[in-house]
N, C-alpha and C. Protein backbone atom coordinates (compact mmCIF):
# COMPACT_ATOMS: atom_id res chain seq x y z
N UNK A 1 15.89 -96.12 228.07
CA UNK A 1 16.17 -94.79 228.54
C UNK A 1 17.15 -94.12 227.57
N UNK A 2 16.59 -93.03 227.39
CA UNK A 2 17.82 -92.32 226.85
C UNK A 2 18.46 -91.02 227.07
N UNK A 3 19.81 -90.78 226.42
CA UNK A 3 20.50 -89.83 227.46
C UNK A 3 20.97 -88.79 226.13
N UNK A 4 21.01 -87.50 226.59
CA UNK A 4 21.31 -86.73 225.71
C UNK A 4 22.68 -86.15 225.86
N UNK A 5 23.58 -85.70 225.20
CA UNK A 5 24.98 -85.49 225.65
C UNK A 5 25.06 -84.26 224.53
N UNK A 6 25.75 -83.21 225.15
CA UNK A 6 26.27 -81.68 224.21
C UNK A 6 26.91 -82.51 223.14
N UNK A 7 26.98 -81.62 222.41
CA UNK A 7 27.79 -81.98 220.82
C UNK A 7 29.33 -82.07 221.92
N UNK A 8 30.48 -81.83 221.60
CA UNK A 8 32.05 -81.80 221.88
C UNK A 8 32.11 -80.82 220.97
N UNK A 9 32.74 -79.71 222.11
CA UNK A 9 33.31 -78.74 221.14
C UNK A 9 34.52 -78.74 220.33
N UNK A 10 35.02 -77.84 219.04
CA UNK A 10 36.31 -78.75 218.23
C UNK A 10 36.80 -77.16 217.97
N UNK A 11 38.08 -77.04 218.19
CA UNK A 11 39.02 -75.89 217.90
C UNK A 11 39.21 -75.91 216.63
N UNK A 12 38.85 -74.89 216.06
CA UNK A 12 38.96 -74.64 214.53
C UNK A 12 39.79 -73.28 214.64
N UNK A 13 40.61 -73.17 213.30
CA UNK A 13 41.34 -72.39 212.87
C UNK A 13 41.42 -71.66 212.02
N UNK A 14 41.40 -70.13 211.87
CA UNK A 14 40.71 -69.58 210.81
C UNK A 14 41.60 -68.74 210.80
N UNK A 15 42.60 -68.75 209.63
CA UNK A 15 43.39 -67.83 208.67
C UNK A 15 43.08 -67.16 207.31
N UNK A 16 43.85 -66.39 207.07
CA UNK A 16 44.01 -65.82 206.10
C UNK A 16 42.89 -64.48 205.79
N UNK A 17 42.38 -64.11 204.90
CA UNK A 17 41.39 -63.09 204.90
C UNK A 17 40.42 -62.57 205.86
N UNK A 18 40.35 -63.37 206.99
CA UNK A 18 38.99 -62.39 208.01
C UNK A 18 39.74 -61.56 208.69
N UNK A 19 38.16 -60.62 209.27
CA UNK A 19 39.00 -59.66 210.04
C UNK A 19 39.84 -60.49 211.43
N UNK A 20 39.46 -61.36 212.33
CA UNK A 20 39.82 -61.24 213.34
C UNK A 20 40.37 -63.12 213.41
N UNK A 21 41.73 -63.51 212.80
CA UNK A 21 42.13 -64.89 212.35
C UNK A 21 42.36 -65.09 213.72
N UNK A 22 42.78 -66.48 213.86
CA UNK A 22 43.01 -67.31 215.46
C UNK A 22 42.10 -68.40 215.21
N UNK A 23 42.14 -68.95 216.51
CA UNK A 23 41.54 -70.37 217.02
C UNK A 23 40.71 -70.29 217.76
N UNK A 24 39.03 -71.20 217.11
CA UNK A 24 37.51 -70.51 217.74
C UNK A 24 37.59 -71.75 218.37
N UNK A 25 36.76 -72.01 219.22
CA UNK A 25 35.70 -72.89 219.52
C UNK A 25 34.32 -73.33 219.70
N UNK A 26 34.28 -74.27 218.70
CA UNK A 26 33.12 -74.08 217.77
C UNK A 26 32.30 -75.88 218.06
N UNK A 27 30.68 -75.54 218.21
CA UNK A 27 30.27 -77.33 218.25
C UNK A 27 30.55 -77.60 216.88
N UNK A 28 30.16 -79.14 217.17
CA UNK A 28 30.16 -79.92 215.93
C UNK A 28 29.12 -79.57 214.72
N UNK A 29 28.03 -79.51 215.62
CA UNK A 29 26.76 -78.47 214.51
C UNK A 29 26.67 -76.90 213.39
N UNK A 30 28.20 -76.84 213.94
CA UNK A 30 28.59 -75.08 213.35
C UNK A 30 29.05 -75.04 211.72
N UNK A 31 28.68 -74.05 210.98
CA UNK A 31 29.14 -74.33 209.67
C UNK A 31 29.48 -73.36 209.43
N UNK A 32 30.38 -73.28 208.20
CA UNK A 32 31.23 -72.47 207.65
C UNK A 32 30.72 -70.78 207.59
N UNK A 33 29.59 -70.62 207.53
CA UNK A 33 29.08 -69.31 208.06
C UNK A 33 29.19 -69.17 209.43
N UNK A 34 29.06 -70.03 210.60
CA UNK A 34 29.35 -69.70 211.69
C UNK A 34 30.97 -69.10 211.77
N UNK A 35 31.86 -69.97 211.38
CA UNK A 35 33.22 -69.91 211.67
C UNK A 35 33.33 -68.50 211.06
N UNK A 36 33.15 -68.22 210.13
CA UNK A 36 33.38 -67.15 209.69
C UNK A 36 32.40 -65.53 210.16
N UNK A 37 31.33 -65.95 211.47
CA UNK A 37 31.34 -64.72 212.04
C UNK A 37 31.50 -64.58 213.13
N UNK A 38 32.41 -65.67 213.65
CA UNK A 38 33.30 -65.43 214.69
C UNK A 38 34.43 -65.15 214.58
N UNK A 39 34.72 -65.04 213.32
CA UNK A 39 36.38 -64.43 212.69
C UNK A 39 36.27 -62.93 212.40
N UNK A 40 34.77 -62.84 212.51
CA UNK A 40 34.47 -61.06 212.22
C UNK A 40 33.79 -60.92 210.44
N UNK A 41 34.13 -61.83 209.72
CA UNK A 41 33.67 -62.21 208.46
C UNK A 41 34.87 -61.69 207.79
N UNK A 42 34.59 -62.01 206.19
CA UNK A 42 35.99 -61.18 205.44
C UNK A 42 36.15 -60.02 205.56
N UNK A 43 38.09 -59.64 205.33
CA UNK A 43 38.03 -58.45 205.27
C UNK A 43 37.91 -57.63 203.90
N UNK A 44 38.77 -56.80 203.61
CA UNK A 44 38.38 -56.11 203.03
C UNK A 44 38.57 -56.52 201.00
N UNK A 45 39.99 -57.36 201.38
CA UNK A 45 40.42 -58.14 200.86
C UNK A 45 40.36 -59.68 200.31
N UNK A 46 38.99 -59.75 201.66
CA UNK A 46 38.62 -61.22 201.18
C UNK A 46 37.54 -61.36 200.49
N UNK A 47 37.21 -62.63 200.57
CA UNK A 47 35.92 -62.95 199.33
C UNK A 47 34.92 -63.96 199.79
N UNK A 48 33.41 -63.93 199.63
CA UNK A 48 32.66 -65.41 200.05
C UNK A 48 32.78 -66.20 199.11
N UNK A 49 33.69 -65.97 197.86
CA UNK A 49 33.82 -66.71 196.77
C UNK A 49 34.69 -68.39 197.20
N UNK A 50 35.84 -68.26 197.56
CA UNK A 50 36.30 -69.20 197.53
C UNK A 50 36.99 -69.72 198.84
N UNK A 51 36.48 -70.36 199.54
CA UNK A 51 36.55 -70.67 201.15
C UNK A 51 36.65 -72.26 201.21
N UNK A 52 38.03 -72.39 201.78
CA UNK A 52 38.57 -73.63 201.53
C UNK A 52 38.63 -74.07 202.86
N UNK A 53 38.58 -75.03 203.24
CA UNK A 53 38.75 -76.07 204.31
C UNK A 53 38.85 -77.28 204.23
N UNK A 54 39.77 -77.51 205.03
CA UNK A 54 41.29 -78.72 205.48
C UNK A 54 40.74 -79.46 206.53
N UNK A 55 41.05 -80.43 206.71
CA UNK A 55 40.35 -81.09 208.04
C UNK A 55 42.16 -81.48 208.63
N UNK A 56 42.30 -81.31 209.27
CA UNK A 56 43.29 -82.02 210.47
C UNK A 56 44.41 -81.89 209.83
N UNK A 57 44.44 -80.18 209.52
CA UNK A 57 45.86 -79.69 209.02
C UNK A 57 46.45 -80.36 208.10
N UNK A 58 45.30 -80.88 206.76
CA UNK A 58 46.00 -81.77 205.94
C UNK A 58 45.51 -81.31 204.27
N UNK A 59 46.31 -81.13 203.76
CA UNK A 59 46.18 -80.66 202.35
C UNK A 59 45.65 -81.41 201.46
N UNK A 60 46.02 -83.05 202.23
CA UNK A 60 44.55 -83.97 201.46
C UNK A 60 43.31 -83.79 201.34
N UNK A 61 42.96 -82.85 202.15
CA UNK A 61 41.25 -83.21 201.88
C UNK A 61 40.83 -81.44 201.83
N UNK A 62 40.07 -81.62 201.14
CA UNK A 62 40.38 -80.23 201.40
C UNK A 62 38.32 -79.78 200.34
N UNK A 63 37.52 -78.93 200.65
CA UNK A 63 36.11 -79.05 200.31
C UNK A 63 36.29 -76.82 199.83
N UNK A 64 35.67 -76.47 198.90
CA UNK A 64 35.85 -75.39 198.68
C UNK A 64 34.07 -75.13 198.58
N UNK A 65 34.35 -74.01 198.87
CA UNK A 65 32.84 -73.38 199.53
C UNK A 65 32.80 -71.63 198.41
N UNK A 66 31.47 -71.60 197.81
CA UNK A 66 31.10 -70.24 197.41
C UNK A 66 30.13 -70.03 198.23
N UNK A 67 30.11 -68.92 198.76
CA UNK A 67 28.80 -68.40 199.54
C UNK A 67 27.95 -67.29 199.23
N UNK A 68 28.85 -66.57 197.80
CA UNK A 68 28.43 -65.13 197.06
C UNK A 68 27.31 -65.16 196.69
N UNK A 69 26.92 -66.34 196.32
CA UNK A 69 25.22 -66.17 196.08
C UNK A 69 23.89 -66.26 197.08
N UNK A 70 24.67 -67.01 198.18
CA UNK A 70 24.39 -66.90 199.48
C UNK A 70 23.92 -65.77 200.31
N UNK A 71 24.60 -64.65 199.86
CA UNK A 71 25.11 -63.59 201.01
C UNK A 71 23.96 -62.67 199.75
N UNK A 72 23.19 -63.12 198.70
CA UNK A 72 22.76 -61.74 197.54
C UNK A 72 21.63 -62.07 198.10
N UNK A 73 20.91 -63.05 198.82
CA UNK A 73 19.73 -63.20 199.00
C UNK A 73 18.94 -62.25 200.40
């Protein structure tokens, strides 16, 4: 038998350049385009160029994301 269970949702934190920064809650299945249009997307000032993320508030790890070529298609 098998049993199916929701993802667990995970509080993510989104500073700096979007319009609307704070703490989402987001499944495990959500990616960095999600987070970022629940932040409202960049503002005016920001960029899909260089989008950095930290896992567990730690400067060790850290994965940088371009999405500019992303967003031309």
């Amino acid at each position: 038998m098998m049993e199916f269970r929701p993802f667990k949702p995970e509080n993510i934190n989104l500073i700096g350049e979007v319009k609307v920064p704070g703490t989402y809650n987001l499944t495990a299945l959500s990616t960095v385009i999600n987070a970022l249009y629940s932040a409202g997307g960049p503002t005016q000032n920001g960029s899909f160029r260089n989008i950095e993320v930290y896992r567990n508030n730690s400067q060790d790890f850290c994965v940088i994301y371009c999405l500019h070529t992303l967003c031309l298609l």
